[in-house]
Protein backbone atom coordinates (compact mmCIF):
# COMPACT_ATOMS: atom_id res chain seq x y z
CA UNK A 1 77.21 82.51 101.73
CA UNK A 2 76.58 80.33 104.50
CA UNK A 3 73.54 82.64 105.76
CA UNK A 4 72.23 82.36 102.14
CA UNK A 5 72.64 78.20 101.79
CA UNK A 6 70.97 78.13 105.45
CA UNK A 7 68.01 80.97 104.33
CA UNK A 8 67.79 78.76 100.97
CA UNK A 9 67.50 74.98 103.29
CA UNK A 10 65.30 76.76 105.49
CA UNK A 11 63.07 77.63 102.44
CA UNK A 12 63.08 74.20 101.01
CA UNK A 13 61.98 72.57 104.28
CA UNK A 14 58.57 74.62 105.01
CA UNK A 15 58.20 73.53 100.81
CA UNK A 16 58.45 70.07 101.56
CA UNK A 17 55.57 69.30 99.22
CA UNK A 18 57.35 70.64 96.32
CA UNK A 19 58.19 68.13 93.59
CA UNK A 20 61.95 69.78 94.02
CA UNK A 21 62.17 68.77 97.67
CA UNK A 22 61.07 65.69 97.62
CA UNK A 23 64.02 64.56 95.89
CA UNK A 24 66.28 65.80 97.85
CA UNK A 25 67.92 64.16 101.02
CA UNK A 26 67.86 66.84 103.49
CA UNK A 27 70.58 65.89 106.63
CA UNK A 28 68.04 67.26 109.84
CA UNK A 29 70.99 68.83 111.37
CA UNK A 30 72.34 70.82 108.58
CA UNK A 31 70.76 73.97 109.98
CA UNK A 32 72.42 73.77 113.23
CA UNK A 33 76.15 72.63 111.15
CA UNK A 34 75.59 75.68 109.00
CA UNK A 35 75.12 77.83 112.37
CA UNK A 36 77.90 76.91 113.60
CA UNK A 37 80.39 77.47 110.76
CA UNK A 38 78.97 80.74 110.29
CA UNK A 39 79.98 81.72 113.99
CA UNK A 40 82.96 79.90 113.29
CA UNK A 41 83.70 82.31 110.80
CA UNK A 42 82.33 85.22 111.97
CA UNK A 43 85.09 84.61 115.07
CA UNK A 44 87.64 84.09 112.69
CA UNK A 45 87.22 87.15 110.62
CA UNK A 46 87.38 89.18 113.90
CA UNK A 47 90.01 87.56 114.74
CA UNK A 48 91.85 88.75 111.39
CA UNK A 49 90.37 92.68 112.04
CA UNK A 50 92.15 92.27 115.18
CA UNK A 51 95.70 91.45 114.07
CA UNK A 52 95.20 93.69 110.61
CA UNK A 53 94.54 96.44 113.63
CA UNK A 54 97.47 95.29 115.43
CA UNK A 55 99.92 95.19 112.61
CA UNK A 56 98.79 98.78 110.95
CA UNK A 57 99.65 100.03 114.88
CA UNK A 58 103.32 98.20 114.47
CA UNK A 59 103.29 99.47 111.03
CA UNK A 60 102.74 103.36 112.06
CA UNK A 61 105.12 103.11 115.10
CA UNK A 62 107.83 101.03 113.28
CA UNK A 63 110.21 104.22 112.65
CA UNK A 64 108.92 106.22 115.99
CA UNK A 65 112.46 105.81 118.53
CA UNK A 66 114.33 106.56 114.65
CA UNK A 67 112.64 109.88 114.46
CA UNK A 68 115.82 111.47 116.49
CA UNK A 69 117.86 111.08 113.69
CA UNK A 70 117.99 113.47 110.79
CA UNK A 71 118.71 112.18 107.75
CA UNK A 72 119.09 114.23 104.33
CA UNK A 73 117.80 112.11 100.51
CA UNK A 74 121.14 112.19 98.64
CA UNK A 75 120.29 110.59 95.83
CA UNK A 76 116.85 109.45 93.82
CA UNK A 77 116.80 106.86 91.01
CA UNK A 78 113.78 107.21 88.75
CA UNK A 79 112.58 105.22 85.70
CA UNK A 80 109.99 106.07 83.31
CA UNK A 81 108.26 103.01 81.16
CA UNK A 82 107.48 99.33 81.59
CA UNK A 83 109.30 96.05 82.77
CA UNK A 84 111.15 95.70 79.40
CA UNK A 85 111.48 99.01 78.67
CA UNK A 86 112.07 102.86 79.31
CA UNK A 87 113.94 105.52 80.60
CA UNK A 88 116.28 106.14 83.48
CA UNK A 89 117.74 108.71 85.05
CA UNK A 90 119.28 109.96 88.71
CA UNK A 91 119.17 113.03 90.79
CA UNK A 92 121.81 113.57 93.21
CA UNK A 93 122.76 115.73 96.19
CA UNK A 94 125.55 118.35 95.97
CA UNK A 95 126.02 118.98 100.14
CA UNK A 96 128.76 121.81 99.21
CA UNK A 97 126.09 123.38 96.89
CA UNK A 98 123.44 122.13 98.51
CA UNK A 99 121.20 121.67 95.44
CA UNK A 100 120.43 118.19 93.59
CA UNK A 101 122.09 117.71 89.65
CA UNK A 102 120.03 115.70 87.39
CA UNK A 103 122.32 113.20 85.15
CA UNK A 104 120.13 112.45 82.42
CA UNK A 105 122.02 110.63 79.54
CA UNK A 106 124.10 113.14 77.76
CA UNK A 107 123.72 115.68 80.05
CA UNK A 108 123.43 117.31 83.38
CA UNK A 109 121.68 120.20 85.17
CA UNK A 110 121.28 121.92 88.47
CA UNK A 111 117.39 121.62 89.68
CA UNK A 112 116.55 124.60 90.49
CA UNK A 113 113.13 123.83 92.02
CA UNK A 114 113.46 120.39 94.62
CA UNK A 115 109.68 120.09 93.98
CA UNK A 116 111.24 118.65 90.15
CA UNK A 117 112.85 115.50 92.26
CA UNK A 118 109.93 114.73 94.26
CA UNK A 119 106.83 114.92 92.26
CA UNK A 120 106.53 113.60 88.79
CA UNK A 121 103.36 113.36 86.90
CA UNK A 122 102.50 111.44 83.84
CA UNK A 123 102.77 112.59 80.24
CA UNK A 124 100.62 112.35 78.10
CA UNK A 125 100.06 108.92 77.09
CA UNK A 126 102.57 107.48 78.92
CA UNK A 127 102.89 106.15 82.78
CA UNK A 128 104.29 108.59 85.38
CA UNK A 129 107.79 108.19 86.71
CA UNK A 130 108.63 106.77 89.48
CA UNK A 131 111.51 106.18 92.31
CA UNK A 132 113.28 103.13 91.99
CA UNK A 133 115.77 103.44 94.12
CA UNK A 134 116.54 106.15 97.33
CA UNK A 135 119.45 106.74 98.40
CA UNK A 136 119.57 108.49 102.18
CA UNK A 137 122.66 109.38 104.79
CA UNK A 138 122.59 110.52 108.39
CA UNK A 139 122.61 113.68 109.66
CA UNK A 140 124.04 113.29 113.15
């Protein structure tokens, strides 16, 4: 925007005989202020690329000296709906079994397939599932 204002001044000073111009009190140094801010700027967002870059590193490497420890999901909390409404339901972890149960109101079942906890896709005209709530233990 401020390349565009100083393009748009520039323009209107080599018009200066224009019946727009003339009414207009033109400040002689605005070219050079707009410059300036526009460097200004220019630093600034670099500045921001820099730490976004920075941060996505800390981001990526936040869990790296964790990655030791096992850990096994024991339980996943889904809902299915909006804010003020819908559907819950939990699948847990049997460790003796080694197979997740689905409680689901009335009734429960053994999931026979783990790709059933993890990925959920939408009905038809409704939203998709999704995790609410993850419940994990060590492994050590």
């Amino acid at each position: 925007m401020l390349n565009a204002t100083r393009e748009w001044v520039e323009e209107m000073q080599t018009n200066l005989d224009s019946d727009l111009v003339e009414d207009m009190d033109i400040h002689p140094n605005i070219i050079e202020v707009l410059e300036r801010r526009t460097a200004a700027v220019r630093r600034e967002i670099a500045s921001i690329d820099q730490k976004i870059k920075q941060l996505e590193s800390r981001i990526n490497q936040q869990f790296t000296d964790l990655r030791k420890h096992g850990y096994r999901i024991h339980s996943v909390f889904i809902h299915r709906g909006s804010v003020s409404f819908g559907h819950y339901w939990i699948y847990i972890y049997d460790f003796g079994k080694r197979l997740f149960r689905k409680y689901n109101d009335q009734y429960v079942s053994e999931v026979l397939d783990e790709t059933e906890v993890f990925k959920h896709s939408a009905e038809p005209g409704s939203s998709p599932p999704t995790p609410y709530f993850l419940g994990m233990l060590s492994c050590l």
